[in-house]
Protein backbone atom coordinates (compact mmCIF):
# COMPACT_ATOMS: atom_id res chain seq x y z
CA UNK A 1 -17.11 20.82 13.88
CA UNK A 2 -16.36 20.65 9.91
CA UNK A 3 -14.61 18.38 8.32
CA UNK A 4 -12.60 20.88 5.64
CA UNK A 5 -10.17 17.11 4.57
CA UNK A 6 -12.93 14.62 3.97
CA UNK A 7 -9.79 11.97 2.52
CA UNK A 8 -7.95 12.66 5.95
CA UNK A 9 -10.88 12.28 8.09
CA UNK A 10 -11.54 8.86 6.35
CA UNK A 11 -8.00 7.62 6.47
CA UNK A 12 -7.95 9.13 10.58
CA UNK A 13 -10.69 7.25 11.14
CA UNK A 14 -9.42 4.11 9.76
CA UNK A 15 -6.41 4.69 11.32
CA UNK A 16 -7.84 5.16 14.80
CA UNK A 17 -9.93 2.15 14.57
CA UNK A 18 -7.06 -0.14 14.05
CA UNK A 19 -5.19 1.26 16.72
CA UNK A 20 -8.08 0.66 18.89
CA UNK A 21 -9.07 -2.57 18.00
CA UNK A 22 -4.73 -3.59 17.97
CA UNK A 23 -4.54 -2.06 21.53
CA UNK A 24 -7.93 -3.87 22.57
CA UNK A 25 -6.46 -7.00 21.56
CA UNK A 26 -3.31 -6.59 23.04
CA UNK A 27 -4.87 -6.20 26.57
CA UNK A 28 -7.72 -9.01 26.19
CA UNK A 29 -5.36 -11.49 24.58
CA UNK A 30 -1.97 -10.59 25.60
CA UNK A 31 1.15 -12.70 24.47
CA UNK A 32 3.40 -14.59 27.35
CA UNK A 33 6.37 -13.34 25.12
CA UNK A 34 7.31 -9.68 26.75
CA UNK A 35 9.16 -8.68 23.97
CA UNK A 36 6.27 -8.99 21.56
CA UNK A 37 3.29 -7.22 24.03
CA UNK A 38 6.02 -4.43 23.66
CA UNK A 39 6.03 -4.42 20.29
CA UNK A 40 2.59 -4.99 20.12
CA UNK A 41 1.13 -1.94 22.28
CA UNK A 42 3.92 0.47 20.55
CA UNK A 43 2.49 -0.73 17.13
CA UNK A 44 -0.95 0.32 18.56
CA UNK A 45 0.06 3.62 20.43
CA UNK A 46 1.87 4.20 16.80
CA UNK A 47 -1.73 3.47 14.73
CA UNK A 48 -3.37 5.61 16.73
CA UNK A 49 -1.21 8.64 17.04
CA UNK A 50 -1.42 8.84 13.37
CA UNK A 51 -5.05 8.56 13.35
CA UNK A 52 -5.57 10.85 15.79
CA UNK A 53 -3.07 13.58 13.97
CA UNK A 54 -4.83 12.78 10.18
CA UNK A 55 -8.34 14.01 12.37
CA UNK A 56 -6.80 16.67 13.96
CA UNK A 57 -5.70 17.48 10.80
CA UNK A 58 -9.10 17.17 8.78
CA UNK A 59 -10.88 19.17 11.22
CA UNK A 60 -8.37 22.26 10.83
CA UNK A 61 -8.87 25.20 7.72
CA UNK A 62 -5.24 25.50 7.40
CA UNK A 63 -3.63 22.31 8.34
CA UNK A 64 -6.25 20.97 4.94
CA UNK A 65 -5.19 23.78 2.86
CA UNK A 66 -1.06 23.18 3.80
CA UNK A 67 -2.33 19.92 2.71
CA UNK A 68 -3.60 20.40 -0.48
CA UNK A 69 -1.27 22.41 -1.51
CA UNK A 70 1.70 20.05 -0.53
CA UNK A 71 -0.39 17.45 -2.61
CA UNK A 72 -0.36 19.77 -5.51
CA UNK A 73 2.95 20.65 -5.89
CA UNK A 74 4.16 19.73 -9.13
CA UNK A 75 7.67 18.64 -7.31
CA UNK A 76 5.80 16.22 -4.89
CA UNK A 77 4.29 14.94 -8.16
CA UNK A 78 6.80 14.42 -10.51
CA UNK A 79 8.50 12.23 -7.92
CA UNK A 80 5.56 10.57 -7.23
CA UNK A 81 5.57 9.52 -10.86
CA UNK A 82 8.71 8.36 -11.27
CA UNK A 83 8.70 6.67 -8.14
CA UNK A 84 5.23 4.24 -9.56
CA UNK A 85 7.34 4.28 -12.65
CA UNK A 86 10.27 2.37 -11.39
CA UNK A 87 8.40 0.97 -8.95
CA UNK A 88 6.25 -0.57 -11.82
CA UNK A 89 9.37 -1.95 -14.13
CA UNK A 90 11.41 -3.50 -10.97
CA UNK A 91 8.09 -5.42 -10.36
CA UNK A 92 7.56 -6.46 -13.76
CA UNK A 93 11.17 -7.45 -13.98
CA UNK A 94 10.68 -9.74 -11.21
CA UNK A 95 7.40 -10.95 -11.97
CA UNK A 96 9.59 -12.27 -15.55
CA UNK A 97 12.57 -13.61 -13.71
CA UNK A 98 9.70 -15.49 -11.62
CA UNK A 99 8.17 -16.75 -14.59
CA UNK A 100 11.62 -17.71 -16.17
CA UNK A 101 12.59 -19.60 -12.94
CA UNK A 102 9.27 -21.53 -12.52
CA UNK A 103 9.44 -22.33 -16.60
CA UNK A 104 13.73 -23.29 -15.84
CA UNK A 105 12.67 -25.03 -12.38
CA UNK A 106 9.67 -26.93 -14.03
CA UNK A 107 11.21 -28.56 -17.31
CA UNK A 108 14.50 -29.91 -15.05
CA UNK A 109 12.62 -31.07 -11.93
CA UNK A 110 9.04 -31.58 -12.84
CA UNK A 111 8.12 -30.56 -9.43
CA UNK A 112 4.89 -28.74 -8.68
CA UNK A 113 6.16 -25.55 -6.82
CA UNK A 114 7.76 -24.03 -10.24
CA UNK A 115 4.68 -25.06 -12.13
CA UNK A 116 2.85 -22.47 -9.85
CA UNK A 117 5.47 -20.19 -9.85
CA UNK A 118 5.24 -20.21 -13.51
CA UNK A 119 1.70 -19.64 -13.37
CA UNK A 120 1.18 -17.17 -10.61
CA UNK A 121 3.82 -15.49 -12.33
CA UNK A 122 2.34 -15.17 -15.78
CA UNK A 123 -0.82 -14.41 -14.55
CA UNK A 124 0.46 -11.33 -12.63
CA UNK A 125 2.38 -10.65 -15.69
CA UNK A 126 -0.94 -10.65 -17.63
CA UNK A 127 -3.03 -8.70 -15.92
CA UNK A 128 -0.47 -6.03 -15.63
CA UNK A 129 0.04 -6.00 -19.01
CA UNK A 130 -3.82 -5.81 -19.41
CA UNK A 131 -4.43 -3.15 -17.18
CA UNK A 132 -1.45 -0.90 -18.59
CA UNK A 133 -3.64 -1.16 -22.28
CA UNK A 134 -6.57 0.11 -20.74
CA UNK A 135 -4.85 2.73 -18.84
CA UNK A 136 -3.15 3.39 -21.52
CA UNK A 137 -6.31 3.36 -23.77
CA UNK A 138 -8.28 5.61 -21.47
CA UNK A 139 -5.57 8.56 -21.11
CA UNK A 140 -5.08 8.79 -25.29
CA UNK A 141 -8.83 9.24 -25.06
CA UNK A 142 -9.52 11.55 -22.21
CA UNK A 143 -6.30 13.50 -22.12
């Protein structure tokens, strides 16, 4: 058999071994709460269904090239776009609003907590902002 989706195969595989390893552990360890082992061995069956379609799917000509082509449809990637875009400032808007709180929360209470809120906070906040220059840097030169 070839493998014509070598990213599908991967994420099949990957997919299919945490099903197996979920549904393993849900029948050596099994939890005295019914409702969870339920959820648990759906979760599982779920995991590896996908798994098994994403190999199904690498090992088939066509179902690769529907693939592709779905992946390069300028559609599918324009809203893929603006979807990291907002996705991007609602994060970053939170990550301030964290900082702001922890900074707020800090100089009225002097507790701990919002001093590592404040810090967590503007560290995230930093390396964003660090990683968006070299991005940023690296598409002005290559594109």
């Amino acid at each position: 058999m070839k493998v014509y989706n070598k990213k599908g195969f991967f994420s099949g595989v990957l997919w299919t071994a945490v099903g197996a390893f979920c549904l393993y552990r849900d029948i050596v360890d099994s939890a005295d709460f019914l409702p969870q082992q339920i959820k648990s061995v759906l979760f599982s069956l779920l995991c590896l269904a996908i798994g098994l379609t994403c190999l199904i799917r690498a090992f088939s000509k066509s179902s690769t090239r529907e693939d592709r082509i779905e992946e390069m449809d300028e559609r599918n990637r324009l809203v893929q776009l603006r979807t990291n875009f907002l996705t991007l400032n609602i994060l970053g808007y939170l990550q301030l609003a964290g900082t702001i709180i922890g900074i707020l929360g800090f100089t009225f209470t002097k507790t701990e907590i919002y001093g590592f809120l404040f810090l967590f906070s503007g560290i995230s906040i930093t390396v964003t902002a660090v990683i968006a220059l070299i991005a940023t840097a690296w598409y002005e030169k290559h594109l």
